[in-house]
N, C-alpha and C. Protein backbone atom coordinates (compact mmCIF):
# COMPACT_ATOMS: atom_id res chain seq x y z
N UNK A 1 83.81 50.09 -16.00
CA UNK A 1 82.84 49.03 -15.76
C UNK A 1 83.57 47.68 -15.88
N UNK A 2 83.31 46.85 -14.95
CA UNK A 2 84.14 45.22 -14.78
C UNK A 2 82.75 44.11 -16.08
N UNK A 3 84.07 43.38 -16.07
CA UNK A 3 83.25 41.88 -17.05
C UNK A 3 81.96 41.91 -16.43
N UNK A 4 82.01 41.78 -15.06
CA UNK A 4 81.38 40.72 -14.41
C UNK A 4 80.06 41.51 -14.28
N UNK A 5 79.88 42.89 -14.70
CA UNK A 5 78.92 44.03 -14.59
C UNK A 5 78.25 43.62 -15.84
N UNK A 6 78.58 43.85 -16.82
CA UNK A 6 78.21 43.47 -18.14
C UNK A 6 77.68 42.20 -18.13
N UNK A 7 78.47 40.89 -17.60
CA UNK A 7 77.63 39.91 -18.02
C UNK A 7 76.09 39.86 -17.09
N UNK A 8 76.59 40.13 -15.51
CA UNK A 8 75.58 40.44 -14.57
C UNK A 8 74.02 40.75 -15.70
N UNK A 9 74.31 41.98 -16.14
CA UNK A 9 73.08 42.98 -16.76
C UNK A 9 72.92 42.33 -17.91
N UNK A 10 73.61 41.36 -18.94
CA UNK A 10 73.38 40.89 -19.88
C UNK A 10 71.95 40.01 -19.45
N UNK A 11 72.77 39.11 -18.64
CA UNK A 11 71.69 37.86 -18.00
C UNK A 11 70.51 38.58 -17.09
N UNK A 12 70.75 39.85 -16.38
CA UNK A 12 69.42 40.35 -16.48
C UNK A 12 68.50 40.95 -17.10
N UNK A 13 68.87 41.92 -18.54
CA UNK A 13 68.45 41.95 -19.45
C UNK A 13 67.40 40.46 -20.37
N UNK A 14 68.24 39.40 -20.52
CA UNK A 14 67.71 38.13 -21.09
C UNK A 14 66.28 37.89 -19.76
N UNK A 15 66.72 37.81 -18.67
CA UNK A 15 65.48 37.31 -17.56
C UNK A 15 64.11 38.07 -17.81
N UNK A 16 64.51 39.21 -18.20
CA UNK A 16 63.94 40.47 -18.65
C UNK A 16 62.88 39.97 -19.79
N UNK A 17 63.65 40.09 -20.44
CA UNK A 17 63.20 39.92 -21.92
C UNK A 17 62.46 38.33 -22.06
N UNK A 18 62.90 37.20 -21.35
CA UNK A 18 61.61 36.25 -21.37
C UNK A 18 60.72 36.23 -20.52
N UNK A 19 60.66 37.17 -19.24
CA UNK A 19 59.18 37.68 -18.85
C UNK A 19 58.64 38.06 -19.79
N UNK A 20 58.76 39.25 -20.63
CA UNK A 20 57.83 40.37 -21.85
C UNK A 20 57.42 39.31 -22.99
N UNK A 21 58.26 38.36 -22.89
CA UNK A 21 57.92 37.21 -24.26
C UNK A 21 56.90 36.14 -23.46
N UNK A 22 57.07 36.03 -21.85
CA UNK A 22 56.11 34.91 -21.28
C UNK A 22 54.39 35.87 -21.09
N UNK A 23 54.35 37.17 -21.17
CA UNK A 23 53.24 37.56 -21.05
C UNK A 23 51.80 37.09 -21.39
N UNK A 24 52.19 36.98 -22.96
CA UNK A 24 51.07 37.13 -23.43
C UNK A 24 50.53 35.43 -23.18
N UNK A 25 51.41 34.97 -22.44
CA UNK A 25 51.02 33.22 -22.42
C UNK A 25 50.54 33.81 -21.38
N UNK A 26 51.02 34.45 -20.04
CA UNK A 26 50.54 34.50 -18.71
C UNK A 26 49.25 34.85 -18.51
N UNK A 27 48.85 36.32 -19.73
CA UNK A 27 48.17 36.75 -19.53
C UNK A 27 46.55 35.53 -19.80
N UNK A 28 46.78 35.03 -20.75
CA UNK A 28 45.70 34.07 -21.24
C UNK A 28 45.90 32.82 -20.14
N UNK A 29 46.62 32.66 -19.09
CA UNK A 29 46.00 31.64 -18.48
C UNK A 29 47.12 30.48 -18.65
N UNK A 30 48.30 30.13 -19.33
CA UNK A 30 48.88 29.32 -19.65
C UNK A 30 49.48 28.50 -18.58
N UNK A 31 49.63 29.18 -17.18
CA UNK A 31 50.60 28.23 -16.42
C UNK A 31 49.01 27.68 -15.62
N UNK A 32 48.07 27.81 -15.82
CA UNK A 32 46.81 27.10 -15.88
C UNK A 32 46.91 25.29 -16.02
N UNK A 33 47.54 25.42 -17.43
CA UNK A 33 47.31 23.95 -17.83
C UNK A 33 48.16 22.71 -17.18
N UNK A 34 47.54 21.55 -16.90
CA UNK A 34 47.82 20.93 -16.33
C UNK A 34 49.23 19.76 -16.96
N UNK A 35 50.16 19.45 -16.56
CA UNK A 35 51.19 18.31 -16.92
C UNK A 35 51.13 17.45 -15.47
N UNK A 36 51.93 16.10 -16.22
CA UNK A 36 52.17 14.79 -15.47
C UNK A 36 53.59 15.38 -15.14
N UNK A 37 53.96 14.88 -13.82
CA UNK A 37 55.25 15.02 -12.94
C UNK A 37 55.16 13.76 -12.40
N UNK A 38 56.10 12.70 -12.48
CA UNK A 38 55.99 11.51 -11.56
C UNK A 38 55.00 10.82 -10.94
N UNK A 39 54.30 11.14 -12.54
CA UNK A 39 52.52 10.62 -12.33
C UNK A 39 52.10 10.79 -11.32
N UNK A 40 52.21 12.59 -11.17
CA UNK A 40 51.16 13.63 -10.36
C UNK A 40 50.67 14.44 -11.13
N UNK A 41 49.72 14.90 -11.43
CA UNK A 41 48.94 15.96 -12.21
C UNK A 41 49.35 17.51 -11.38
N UNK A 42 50.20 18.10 -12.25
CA UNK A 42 50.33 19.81 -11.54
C UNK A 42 50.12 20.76 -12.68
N UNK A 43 49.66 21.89 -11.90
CA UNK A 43 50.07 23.30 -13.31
C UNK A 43 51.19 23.65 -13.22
N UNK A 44 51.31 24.26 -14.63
CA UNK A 44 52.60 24.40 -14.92
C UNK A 44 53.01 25.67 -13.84
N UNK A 45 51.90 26.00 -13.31
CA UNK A 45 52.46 26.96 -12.26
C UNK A 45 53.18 26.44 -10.90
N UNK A 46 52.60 25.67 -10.75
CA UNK A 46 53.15 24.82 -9.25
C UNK A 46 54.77 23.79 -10.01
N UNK A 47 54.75 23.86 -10.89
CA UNK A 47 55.70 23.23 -11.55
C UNK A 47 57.28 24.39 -11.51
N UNK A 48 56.40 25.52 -12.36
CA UNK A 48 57.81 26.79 -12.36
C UNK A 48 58.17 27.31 -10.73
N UNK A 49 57.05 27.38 -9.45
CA UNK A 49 56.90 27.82 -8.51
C UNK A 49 57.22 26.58 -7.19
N UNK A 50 58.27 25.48 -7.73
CA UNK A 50 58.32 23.95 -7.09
C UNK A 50 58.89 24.00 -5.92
N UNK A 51 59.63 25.38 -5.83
CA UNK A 51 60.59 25.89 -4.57
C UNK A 51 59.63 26.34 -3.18
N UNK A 52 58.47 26.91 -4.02
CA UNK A 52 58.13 28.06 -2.93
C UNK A 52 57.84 27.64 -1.63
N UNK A 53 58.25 27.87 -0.77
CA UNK A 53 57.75 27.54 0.77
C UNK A 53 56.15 27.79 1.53
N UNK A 54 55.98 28.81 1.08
CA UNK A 54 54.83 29.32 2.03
C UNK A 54 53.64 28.74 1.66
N UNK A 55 53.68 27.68 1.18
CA UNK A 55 51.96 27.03 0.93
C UNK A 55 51.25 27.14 -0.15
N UNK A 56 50.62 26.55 -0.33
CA UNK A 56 49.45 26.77 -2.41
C UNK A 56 48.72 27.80 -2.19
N UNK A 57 48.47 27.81 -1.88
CA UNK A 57 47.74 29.22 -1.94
C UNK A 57 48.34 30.41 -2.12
N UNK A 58 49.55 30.94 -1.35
CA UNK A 58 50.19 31.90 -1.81
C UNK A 58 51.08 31.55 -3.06
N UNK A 59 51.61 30.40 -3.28
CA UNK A 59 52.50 29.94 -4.41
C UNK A 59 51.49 30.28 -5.42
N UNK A 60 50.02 29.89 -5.48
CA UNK A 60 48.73 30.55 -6.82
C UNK A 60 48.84 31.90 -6.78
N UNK A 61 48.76 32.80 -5.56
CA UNK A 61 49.43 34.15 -5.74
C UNK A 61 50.58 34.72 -6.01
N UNK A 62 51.28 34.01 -5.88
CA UNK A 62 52.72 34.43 -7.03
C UNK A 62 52.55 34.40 -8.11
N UNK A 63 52.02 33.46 -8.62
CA UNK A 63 51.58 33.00 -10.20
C UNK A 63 50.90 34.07 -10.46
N UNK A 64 50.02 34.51 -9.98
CA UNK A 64 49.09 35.16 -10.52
C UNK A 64 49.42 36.72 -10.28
N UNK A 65 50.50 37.16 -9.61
CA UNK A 65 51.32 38.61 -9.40
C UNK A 65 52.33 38.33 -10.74
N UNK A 66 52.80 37.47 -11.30
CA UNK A 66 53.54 37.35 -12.47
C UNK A 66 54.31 39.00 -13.34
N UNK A 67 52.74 39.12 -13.67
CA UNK A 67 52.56 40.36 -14.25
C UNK A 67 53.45 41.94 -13.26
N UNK A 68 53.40 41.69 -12.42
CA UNK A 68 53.42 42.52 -11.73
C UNK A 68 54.83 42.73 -11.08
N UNK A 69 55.78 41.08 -10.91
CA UNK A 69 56.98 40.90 -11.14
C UNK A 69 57.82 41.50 -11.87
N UNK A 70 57.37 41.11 -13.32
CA UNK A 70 57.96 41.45 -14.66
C UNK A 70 58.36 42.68 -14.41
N UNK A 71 57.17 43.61 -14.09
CA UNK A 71 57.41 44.79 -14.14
C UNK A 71 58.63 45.42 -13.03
N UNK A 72 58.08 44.76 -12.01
CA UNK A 72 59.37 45.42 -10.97
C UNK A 72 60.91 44.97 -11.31
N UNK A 73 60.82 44.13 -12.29
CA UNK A 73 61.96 43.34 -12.88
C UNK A 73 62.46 44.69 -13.27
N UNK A 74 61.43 45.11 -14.60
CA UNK A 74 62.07 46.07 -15.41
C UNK A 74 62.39 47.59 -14.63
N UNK A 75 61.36 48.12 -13.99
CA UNK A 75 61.67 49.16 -13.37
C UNK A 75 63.32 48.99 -12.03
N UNK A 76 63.46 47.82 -12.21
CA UNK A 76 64.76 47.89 -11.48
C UNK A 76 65.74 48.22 -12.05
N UNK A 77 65.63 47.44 -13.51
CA UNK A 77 66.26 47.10 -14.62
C UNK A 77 67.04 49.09 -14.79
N UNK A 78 66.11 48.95 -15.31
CA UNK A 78 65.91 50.99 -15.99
C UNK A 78 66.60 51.55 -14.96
N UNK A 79 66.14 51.20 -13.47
CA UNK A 79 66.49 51.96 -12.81
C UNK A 79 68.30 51.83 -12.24
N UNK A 80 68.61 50.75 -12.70
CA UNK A 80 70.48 50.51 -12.16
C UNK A 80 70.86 51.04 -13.47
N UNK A 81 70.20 50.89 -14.43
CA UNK A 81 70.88 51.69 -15.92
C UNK A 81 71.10 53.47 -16.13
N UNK A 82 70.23 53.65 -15.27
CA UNK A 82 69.93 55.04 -15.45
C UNK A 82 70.69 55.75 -14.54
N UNK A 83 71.03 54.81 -13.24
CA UNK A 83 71.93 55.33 -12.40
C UNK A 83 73.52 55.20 -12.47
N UNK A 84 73.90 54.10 -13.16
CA UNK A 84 74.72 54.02 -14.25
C UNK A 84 75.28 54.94 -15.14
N UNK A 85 73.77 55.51 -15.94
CA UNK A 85 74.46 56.52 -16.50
C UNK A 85 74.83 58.10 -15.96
N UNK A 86 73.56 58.40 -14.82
CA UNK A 86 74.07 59.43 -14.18
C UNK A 86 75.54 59.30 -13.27
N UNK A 87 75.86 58.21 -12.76
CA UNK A 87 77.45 58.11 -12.13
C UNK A 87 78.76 58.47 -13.09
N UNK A 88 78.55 58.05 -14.68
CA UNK A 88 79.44 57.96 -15.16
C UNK A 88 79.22 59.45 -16.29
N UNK A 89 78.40 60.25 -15.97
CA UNK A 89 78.54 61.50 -16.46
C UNK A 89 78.24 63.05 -16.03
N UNK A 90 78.49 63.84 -15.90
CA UNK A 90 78.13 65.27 -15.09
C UNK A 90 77.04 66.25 -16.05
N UNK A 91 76.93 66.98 -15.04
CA UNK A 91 76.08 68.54 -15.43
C UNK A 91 74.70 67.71 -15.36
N UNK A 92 74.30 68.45 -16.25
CA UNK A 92 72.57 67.95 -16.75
C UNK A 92 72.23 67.13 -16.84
N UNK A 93 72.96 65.84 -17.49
CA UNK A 93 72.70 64.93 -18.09
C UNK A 93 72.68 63.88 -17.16
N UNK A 94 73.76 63.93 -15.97
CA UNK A 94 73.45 63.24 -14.67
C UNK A 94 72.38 63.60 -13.73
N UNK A 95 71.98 64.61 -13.67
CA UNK A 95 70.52 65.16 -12.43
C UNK A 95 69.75 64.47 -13.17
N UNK A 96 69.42 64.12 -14.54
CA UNK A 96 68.23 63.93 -15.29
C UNK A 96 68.48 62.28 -15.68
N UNK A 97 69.71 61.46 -15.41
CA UNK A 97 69.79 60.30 -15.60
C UNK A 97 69.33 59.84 -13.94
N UNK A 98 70.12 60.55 -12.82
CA UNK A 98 69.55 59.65 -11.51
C UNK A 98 68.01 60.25 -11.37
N UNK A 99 67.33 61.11 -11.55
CA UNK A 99 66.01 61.57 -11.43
C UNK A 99 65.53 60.44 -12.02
N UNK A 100 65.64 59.99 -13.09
CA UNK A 100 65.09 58.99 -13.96
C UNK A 100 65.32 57.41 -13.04
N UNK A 101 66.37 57.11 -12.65
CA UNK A 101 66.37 55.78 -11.69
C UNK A 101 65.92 56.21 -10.72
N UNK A 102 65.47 57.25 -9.94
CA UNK A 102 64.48 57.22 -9.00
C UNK A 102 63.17 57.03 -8.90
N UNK A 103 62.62 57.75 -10.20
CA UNK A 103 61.51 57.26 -10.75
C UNK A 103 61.15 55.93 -11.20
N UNK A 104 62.06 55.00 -11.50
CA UNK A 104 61.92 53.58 -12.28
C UNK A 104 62.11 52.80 -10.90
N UNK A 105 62.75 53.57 -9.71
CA UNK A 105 63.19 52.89 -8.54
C UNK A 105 61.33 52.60 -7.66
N UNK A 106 60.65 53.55 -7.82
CA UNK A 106 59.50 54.11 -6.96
C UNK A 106 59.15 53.00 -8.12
N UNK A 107 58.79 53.00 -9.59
CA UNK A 107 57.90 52.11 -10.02
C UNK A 107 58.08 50.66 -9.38
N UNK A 108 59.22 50.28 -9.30
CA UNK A 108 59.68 48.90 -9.33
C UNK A 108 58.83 48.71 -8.05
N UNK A 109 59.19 49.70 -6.59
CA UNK A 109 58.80 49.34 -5.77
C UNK A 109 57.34 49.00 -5.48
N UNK A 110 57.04 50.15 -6.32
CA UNK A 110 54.74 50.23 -6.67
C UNK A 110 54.87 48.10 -6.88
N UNK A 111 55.33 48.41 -8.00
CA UNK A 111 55.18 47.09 -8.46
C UNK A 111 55.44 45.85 -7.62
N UNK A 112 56.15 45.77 -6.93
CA UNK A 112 56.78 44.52 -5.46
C UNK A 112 55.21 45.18 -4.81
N UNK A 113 54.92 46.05 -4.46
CA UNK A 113 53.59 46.25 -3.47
C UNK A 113 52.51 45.55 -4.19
N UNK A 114 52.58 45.76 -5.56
CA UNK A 114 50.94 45.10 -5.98
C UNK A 114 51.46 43.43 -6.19
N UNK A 115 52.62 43.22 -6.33
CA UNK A 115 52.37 42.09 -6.30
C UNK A 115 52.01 40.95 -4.79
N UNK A 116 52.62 41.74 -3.82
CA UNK A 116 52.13 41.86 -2.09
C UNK A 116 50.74 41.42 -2.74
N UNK A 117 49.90 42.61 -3.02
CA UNK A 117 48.42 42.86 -2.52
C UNK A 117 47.83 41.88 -3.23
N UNK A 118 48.20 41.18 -4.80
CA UNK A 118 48.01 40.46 -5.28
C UNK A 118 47.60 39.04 -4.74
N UNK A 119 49.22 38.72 -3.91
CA UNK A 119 49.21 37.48 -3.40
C UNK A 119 48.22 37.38 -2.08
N UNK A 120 47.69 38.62 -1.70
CA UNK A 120 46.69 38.56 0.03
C UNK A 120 45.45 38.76 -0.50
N UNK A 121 45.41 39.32 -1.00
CA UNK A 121 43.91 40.03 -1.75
C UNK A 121 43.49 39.70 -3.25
N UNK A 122 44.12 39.13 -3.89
CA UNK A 122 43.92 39.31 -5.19
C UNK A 122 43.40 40.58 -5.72
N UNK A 123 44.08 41.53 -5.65
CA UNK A 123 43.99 43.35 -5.80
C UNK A 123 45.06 43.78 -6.18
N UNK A 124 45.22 44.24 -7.28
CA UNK A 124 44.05 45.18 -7.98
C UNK A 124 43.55 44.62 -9.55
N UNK A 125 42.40 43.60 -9.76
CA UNK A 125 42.22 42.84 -10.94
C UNK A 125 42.67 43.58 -11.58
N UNK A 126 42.86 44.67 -12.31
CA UNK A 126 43.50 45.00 -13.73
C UNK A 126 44.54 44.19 -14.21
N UNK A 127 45.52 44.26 -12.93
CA UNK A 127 46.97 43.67 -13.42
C UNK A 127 47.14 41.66 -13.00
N UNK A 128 45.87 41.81 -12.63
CA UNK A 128 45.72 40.00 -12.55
C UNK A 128 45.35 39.34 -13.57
N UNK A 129 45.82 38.37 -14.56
CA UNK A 129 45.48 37.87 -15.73
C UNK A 129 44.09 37.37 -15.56
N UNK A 130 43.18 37.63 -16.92
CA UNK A 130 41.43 37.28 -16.46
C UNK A 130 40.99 36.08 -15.83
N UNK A 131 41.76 34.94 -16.24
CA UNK A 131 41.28 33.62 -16.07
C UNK A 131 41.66 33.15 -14.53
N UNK A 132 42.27 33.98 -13.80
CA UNK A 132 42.65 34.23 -12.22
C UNK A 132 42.16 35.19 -11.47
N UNK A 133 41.26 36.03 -11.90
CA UNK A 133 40.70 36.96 -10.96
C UNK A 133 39.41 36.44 -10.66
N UNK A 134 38.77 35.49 -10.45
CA UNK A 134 37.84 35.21 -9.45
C UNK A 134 38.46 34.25 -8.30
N UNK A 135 40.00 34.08 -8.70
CA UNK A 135 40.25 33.44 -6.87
C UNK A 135 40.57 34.36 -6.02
N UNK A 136 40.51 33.64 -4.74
CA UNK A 136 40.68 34.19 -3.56
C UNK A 136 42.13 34.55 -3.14
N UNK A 137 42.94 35.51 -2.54
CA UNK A 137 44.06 35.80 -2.19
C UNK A 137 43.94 35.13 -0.60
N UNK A 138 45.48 35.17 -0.10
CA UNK A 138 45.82 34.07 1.06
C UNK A 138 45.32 34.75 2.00
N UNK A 139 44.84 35.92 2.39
CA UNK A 139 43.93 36.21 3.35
C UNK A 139 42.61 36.30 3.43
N UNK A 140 41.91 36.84 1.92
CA UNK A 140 40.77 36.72 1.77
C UNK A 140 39.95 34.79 1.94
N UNK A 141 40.99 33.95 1.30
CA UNK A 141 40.73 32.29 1.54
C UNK A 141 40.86 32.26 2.98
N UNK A 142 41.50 32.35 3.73
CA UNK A 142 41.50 32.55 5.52
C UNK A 142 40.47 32.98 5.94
N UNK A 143 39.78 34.37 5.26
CA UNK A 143 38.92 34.68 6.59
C UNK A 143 37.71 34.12 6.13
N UNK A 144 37.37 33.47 4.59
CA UNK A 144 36.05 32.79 4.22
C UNK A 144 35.84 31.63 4.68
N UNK A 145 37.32 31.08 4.93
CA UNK A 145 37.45 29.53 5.59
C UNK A 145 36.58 29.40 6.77
């Protein structure tokens, strides 16, 4: 394994690990609240999300797929680790390490889909934080328009 592997997974590990620590703010609504920017009033969501191209409305559906990120974060996460470990060992212990990053591979991907359906539909409320599931997703706001 090279430096540059280790530090790679370190710093994705850390990205990791302050999603699971930003949750419980996400979940309650936190990038909700409003701050001054060059005496403009924004949420802190349009603030972390300052890049996004495709318009407010889907940039509020990113925000609000958050949850759903994290996760595909981690199931990626698990899943280059696990394949990792099945490369660098035989017999059993490798069929049952890449079986395992295939499985974390399929979650990650579930997870990139709901966050899709999130940002068009606002679907599937479970995994939408409460104080965001009565808006509209970027297609459902289109066709009410």
């Amino acid at each position: 394994m090279f430096a540059y592997n280790v530090v790679t997974g370190v710093c994705a590990v850390a990205l990791g690990v302050f999603g699971l620590l930003m949750l419980p703010r996400i979940w309650q609504g936190w990038y909700q609240g409003e701050i001054t920017i060059q005496g403009r009033q924004r949420t802190r969501g349009q603030v972390i999300l300052f890049w996004w191209p495709f318009g407010e409305t889907s940039r509020r559906g990113a925000v609000r797929g958050a949850v759903a990120i994290i996760s595909a974060w981690w199931g990626a996460l698990l899943a280059i680790g696990a394949n990792e470990i099945g490369l660098s060992t035989q017999g059993d212990v490798s069929h049952a390490a890449r079986t395992l990053a295939l499985l974390f591979a399929a979650s990650a991907i579930l997870a990139l889909i709901m966050h899709l359906t999130i940002i068009l539909f606002n679907w599937p409320k479970f995994i939408v934080p409460p104080p965001q599931r009565s808006e509209r997703g970027v297609l459902t706001s289109h066709h009410e328009s």
